[in-house]
PDB file of N, CA and C in Angstrom:
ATOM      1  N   UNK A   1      95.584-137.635-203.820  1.00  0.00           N
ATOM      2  CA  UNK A   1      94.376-136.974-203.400  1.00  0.00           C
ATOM      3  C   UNK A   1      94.227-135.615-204.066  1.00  0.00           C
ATOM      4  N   UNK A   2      95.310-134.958-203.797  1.00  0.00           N
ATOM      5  CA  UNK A   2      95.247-133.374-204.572  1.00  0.00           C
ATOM      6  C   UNK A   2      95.139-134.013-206.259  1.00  0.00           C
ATOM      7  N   UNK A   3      95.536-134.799-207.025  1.00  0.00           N
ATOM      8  CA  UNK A   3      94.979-134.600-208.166  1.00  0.00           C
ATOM      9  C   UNK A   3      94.174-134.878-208.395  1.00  0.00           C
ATOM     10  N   UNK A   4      92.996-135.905-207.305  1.00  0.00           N
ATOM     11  CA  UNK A   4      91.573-136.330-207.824  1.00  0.00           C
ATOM     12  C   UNK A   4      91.232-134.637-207.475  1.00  0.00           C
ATOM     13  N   UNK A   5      91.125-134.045-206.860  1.00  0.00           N
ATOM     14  CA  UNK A   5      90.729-133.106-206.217  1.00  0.00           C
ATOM     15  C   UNK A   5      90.593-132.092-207.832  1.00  0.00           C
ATOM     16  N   UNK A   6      91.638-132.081-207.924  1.00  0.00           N
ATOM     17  CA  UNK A   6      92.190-130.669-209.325  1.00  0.00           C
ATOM     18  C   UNK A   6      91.004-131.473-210.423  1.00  0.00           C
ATOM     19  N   UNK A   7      91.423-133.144-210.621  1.00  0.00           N
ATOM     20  CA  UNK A   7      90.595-133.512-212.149  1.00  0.00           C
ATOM     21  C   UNK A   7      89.244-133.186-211.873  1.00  0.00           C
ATOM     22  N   UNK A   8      88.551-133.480-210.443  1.00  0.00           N
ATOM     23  CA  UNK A   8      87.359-133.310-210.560  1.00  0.00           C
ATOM     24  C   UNK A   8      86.894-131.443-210.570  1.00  0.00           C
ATOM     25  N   UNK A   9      87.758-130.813-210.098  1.00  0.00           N
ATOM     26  CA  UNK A   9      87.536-129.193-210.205  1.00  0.00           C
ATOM     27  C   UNK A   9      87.383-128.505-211.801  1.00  0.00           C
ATOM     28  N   UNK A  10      88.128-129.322-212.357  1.00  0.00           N
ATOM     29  CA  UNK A  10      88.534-128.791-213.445  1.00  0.00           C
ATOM     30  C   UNK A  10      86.950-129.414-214.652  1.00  0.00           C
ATOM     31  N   UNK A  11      86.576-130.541-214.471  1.00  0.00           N
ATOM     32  CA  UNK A  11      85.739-131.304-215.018  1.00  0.00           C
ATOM     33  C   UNK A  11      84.441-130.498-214.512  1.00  0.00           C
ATOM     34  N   UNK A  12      83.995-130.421-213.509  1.00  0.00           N
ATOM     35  CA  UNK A  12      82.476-129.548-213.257  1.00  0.00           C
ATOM     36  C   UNK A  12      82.825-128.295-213.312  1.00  0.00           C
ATOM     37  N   UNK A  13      84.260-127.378-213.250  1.00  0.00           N
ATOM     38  CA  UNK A  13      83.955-126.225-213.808  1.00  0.00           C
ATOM     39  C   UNK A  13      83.364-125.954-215.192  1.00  0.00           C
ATOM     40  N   UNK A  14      84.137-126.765-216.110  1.00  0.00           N
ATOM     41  CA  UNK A  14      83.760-127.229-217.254  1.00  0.00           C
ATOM     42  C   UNK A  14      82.539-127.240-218.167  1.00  0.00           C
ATOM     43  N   UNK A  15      81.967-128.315-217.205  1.00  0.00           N
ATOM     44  CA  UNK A  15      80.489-128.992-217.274  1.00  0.00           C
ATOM     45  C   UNK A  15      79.504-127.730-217.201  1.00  0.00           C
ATOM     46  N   UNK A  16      79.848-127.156-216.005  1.00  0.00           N
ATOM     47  CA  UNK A  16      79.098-125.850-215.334  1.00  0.00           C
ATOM     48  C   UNK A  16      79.197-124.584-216.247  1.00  0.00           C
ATOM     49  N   UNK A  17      80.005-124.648-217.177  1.00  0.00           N
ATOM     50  CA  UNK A  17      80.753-123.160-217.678  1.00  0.00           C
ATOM     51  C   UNK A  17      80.298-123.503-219.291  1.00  0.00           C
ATOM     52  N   UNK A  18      80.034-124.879-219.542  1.00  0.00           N
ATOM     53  CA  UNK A  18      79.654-125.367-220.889  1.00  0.00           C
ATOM     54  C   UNK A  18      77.490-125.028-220.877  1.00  0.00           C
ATOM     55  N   UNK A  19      76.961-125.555-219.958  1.00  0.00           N
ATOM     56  CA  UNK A  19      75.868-125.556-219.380  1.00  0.00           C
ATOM     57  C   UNK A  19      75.228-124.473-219.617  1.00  0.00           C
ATOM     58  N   UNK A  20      75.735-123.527-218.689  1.00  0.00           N
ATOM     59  CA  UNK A  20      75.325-122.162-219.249  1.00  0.00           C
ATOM     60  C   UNK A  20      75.831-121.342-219.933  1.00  0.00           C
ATOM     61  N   UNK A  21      76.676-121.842-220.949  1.00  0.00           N
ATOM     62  CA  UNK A  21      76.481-120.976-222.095  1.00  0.00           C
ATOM     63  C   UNK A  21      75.715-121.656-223.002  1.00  0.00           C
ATOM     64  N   UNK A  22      75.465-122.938-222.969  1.00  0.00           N
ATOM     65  CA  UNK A  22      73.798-123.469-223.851  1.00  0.00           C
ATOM     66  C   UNK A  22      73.121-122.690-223.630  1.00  0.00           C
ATOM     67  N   UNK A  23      72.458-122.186-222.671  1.00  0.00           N
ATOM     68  CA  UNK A  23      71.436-121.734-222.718  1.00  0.00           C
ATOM     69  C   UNK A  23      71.428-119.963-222.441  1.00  0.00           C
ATOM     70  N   UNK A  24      72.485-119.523-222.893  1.00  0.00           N
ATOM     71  CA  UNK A  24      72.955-118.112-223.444  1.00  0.00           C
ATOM     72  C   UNK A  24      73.130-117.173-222.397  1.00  0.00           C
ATOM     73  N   UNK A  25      73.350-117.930-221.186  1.00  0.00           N
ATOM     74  CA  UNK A  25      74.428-116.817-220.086  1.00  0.00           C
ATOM     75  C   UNK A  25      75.544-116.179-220.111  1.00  0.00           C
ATOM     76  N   UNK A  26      75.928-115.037-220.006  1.00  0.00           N
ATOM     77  CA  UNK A  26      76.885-114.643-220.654  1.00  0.00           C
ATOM     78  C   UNK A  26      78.281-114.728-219.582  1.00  0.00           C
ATOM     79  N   UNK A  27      79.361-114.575-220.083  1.00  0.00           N
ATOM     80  CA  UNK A  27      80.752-115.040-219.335  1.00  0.00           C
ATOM     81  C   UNK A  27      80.627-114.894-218.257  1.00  0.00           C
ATOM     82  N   UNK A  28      80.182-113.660-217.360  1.00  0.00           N
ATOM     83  CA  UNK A  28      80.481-113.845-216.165  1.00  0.00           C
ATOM     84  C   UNK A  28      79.561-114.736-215.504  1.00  0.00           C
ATOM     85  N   UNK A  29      78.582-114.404-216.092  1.00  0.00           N
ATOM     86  CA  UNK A  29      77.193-116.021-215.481  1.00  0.00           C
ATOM     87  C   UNK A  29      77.823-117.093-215.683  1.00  0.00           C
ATOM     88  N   UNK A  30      78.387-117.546-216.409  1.00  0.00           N
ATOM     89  CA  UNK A  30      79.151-118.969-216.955  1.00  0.00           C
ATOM     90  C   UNK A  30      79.809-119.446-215.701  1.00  0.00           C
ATOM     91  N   UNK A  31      80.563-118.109-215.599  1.00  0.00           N
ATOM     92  CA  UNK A  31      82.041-118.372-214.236  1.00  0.00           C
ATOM     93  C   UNK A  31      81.191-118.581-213.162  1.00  0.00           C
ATOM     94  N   UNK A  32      80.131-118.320-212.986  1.00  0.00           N
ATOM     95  CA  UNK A  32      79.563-118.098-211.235  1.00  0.00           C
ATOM     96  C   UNK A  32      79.203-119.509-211.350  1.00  0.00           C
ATOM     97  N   UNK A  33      78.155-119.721-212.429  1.00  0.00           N
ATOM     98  CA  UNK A  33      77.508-121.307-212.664  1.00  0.00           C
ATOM     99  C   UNK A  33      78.471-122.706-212.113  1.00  0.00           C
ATOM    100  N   UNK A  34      79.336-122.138-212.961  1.00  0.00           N
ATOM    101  CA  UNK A  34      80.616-123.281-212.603  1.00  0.00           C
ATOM    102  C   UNK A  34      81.235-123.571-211.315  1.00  0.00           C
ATOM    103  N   UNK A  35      81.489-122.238-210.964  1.00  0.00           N
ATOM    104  CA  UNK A  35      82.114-121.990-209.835  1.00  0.00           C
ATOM    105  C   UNK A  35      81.023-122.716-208.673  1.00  0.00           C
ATOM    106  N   UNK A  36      79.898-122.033-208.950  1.00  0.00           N
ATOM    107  CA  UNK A  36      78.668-123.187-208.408  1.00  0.00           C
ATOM    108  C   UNK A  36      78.753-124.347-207.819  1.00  0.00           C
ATOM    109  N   UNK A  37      78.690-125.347-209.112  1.00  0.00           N
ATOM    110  CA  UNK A  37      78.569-126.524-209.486  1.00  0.00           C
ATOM    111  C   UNK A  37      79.679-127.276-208.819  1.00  0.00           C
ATOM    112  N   UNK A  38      80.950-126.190-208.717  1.00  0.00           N
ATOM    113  CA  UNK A  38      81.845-127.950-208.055  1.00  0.00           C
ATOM    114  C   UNK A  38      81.916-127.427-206.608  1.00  0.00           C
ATOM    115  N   UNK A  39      81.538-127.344-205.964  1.00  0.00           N
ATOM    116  CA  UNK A  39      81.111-127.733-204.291  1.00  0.00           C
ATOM    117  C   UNK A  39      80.103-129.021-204.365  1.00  0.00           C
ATOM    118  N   UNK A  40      79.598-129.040-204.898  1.00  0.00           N
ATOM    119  CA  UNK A  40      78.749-130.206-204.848  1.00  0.00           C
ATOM    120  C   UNK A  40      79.439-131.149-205.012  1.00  0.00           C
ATOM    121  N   UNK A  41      79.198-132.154-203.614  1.00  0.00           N
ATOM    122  CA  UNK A  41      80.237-133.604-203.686  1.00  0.00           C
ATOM    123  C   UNK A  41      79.081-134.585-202.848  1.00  0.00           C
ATOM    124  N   UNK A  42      77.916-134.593-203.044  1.00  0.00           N
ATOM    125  CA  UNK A  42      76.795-135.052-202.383  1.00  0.00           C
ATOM    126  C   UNK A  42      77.151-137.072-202.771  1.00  0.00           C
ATOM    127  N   UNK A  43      77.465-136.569-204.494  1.00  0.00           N
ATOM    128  CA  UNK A  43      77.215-137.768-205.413  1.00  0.00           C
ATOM    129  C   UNK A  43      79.041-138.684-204.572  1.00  0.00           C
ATOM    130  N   UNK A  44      79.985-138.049-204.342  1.00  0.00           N
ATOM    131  CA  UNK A  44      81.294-138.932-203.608  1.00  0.00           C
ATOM    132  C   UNK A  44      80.587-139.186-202.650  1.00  0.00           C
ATOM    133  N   UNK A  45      79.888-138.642-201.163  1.00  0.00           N
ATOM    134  CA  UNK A  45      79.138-139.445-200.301  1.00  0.00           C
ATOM    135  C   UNK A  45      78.590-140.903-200.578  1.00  0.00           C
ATOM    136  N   UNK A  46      77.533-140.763-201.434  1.00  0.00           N
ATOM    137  CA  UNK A  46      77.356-141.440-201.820  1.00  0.00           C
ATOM    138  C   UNK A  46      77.898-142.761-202.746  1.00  0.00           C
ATOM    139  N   UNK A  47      79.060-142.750-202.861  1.00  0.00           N
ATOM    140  CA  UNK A  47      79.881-143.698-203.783  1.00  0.00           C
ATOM    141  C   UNK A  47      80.692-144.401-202.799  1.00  0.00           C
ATOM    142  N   UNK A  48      80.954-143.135-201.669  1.00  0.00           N
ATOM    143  CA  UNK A  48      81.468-143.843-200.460  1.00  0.00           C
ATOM    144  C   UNK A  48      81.260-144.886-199.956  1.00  0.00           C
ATOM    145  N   UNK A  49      79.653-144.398-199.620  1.00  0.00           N
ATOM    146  CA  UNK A  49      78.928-145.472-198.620  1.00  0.00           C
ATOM    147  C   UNK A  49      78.325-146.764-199.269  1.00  0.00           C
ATOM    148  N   UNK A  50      78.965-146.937-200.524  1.00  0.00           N
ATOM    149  CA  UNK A  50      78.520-147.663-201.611  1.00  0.00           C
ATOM    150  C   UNK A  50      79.477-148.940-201.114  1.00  0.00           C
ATOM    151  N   UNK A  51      80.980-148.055-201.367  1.00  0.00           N
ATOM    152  CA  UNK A  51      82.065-148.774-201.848  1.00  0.00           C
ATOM    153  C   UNK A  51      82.430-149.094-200.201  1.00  0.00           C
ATOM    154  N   UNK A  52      82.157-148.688-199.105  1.00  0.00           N
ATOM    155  CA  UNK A  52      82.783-148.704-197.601  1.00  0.00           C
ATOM    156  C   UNK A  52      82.807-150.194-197.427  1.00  0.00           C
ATOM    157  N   UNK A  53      81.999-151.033-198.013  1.00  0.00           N
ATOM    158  CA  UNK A  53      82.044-152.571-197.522  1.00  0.00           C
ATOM    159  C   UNK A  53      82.456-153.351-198.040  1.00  0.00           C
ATOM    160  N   UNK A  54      82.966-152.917-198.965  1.00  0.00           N
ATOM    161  CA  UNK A  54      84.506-153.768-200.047  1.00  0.00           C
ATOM    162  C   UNK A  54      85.657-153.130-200.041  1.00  0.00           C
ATOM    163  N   UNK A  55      85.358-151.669-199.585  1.00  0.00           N
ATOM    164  CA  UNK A  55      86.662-150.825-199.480  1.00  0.00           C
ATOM    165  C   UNK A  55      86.720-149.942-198.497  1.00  0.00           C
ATOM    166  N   UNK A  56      87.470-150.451-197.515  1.00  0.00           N
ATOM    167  CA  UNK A  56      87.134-149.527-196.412  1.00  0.00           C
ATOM    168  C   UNK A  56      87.946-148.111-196.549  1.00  0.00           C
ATOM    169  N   UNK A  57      88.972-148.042-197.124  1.00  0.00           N
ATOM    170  CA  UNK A  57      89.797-146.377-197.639  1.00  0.00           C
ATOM    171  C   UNK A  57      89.055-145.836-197.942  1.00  0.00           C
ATOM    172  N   UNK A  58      88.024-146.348-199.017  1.00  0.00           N
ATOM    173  CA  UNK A  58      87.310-145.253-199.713  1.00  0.00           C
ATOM    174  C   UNK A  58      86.128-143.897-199.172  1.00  0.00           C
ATOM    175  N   UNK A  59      85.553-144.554-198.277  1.00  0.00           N
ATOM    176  CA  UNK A  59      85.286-143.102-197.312  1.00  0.00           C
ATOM    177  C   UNK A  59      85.714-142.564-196.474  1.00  0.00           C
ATOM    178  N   UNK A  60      86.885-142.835-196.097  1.00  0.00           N
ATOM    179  CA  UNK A  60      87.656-141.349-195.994  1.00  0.00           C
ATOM    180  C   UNK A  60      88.272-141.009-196.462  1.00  0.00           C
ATOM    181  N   UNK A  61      88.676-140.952-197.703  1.00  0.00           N
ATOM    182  CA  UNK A  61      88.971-140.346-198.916  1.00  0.00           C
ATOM    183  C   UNK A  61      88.112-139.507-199.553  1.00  0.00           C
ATOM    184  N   UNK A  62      86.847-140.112-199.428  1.00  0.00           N
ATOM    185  CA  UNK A  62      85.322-139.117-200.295  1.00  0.00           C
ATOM    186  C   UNK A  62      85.751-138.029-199.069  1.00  0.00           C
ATOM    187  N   UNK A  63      85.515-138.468-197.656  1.00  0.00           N
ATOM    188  CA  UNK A  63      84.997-137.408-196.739  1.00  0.00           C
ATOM    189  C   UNK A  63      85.943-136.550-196.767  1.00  0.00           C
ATOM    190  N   UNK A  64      87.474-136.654-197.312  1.00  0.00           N
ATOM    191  CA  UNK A  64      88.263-135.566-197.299  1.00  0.00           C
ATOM    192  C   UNK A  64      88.111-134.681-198.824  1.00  0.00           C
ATOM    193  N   UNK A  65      88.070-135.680-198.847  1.00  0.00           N
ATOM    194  CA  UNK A  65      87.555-134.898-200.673  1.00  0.00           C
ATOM    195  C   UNK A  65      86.686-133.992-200.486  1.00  0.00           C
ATOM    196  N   UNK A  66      85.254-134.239-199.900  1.00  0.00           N
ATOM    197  CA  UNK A  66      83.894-133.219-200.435  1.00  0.00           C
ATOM    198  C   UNK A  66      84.524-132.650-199.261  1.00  0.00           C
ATOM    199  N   UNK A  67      84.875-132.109-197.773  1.00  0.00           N
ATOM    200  CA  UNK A  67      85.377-131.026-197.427  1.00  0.00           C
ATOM    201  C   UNK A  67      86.716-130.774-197.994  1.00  0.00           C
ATOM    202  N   UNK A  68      87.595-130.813-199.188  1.00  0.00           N
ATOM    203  CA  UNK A  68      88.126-129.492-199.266  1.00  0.00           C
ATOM    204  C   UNK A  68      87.176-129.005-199.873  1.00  0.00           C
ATOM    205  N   UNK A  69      86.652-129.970-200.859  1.00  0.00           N
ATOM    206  CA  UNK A  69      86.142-129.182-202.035  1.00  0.00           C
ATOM    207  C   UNK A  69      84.899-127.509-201.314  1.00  0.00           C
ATOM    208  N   UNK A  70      84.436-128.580-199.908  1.00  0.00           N
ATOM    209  CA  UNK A  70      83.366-127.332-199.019  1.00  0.00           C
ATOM    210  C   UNK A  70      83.849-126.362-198.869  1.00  0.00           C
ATOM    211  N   UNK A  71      85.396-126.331-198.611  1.00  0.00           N
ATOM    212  CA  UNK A  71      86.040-124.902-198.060  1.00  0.00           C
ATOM    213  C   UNK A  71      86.583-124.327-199.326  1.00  0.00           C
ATOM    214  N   UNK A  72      86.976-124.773-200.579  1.00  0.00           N
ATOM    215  CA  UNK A  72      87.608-124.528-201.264  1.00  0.00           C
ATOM    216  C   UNK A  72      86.515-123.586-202.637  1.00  0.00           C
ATOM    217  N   UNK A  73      85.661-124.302-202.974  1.00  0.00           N
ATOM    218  CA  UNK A  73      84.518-123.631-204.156  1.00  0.00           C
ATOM    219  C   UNK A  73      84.066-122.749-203.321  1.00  0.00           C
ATOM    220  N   UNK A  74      83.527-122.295-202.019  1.00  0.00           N
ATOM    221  CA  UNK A  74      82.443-121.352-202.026  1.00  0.00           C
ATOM    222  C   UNK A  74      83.939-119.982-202.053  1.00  0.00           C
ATOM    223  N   UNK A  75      85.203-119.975-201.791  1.00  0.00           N
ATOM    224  CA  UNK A  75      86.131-119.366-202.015  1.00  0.00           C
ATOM    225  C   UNK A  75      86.216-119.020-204.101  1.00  0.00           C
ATOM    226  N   UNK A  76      86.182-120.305-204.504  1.00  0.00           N
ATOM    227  CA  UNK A  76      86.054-119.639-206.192  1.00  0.00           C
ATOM    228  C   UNK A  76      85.136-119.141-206.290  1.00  0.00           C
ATOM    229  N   UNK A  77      83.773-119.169-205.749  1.00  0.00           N
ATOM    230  CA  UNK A  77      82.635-118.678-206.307  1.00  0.00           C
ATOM    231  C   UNK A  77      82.478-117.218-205.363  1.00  0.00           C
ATOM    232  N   UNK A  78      83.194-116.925-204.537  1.00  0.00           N
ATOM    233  CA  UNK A  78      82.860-115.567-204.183  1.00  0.00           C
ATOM    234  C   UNK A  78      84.348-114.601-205.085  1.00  0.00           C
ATOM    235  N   UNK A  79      85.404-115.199-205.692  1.00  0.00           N
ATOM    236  CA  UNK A  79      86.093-114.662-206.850  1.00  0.00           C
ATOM    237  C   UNK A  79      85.496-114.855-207.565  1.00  0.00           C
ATOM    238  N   UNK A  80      84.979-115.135-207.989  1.00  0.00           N
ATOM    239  CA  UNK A  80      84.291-115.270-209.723  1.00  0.00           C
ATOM    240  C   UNK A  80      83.055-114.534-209.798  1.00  0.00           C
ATOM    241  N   UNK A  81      82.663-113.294-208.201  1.00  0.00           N
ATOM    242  CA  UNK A  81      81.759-112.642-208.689  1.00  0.00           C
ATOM    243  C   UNK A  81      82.630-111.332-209.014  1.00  0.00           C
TER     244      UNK A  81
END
């Protein structure tokens, strides 16, 4: 669980930190963007309630997943100002 947790942190910081510097935000905007971006776990809900009727593990696994990730990003994103 902790390493889906880390691959997916590490992947939308990424995404988020690549994003806006396309469009010419500068480093510390980059970090906030990112930092942003991975609280959002709307899209695991949804994969959950996808997968719940062939796999019943799989949502509660999402549901532990998108709350750390709830308690855990709005913590990076108030460091990263």
């Amino acid at each position: 669980m902790a390493r889906e947790v880390c691959v997916t942190l590490l992947t939308k910081f990424i995404t988020g930190y690549l994003a806006a510097r396309r469009i010419g935000v500068d480093h510390r905007g980059r970090v906030r963007a990112a930092t942003a971006l991975v609280a959002r776990g709307e899209f695991s809900i949804i994969i959950a309630g996808l997968g719940a009727s062939n796999e019943p593990r799989i949502e509660p696994f999402a549901a532990v997943y998108v709350l750390m990730l709830a308690v855990v990003c709005p913590l990076l994103t108030r460091a990263a100002k």
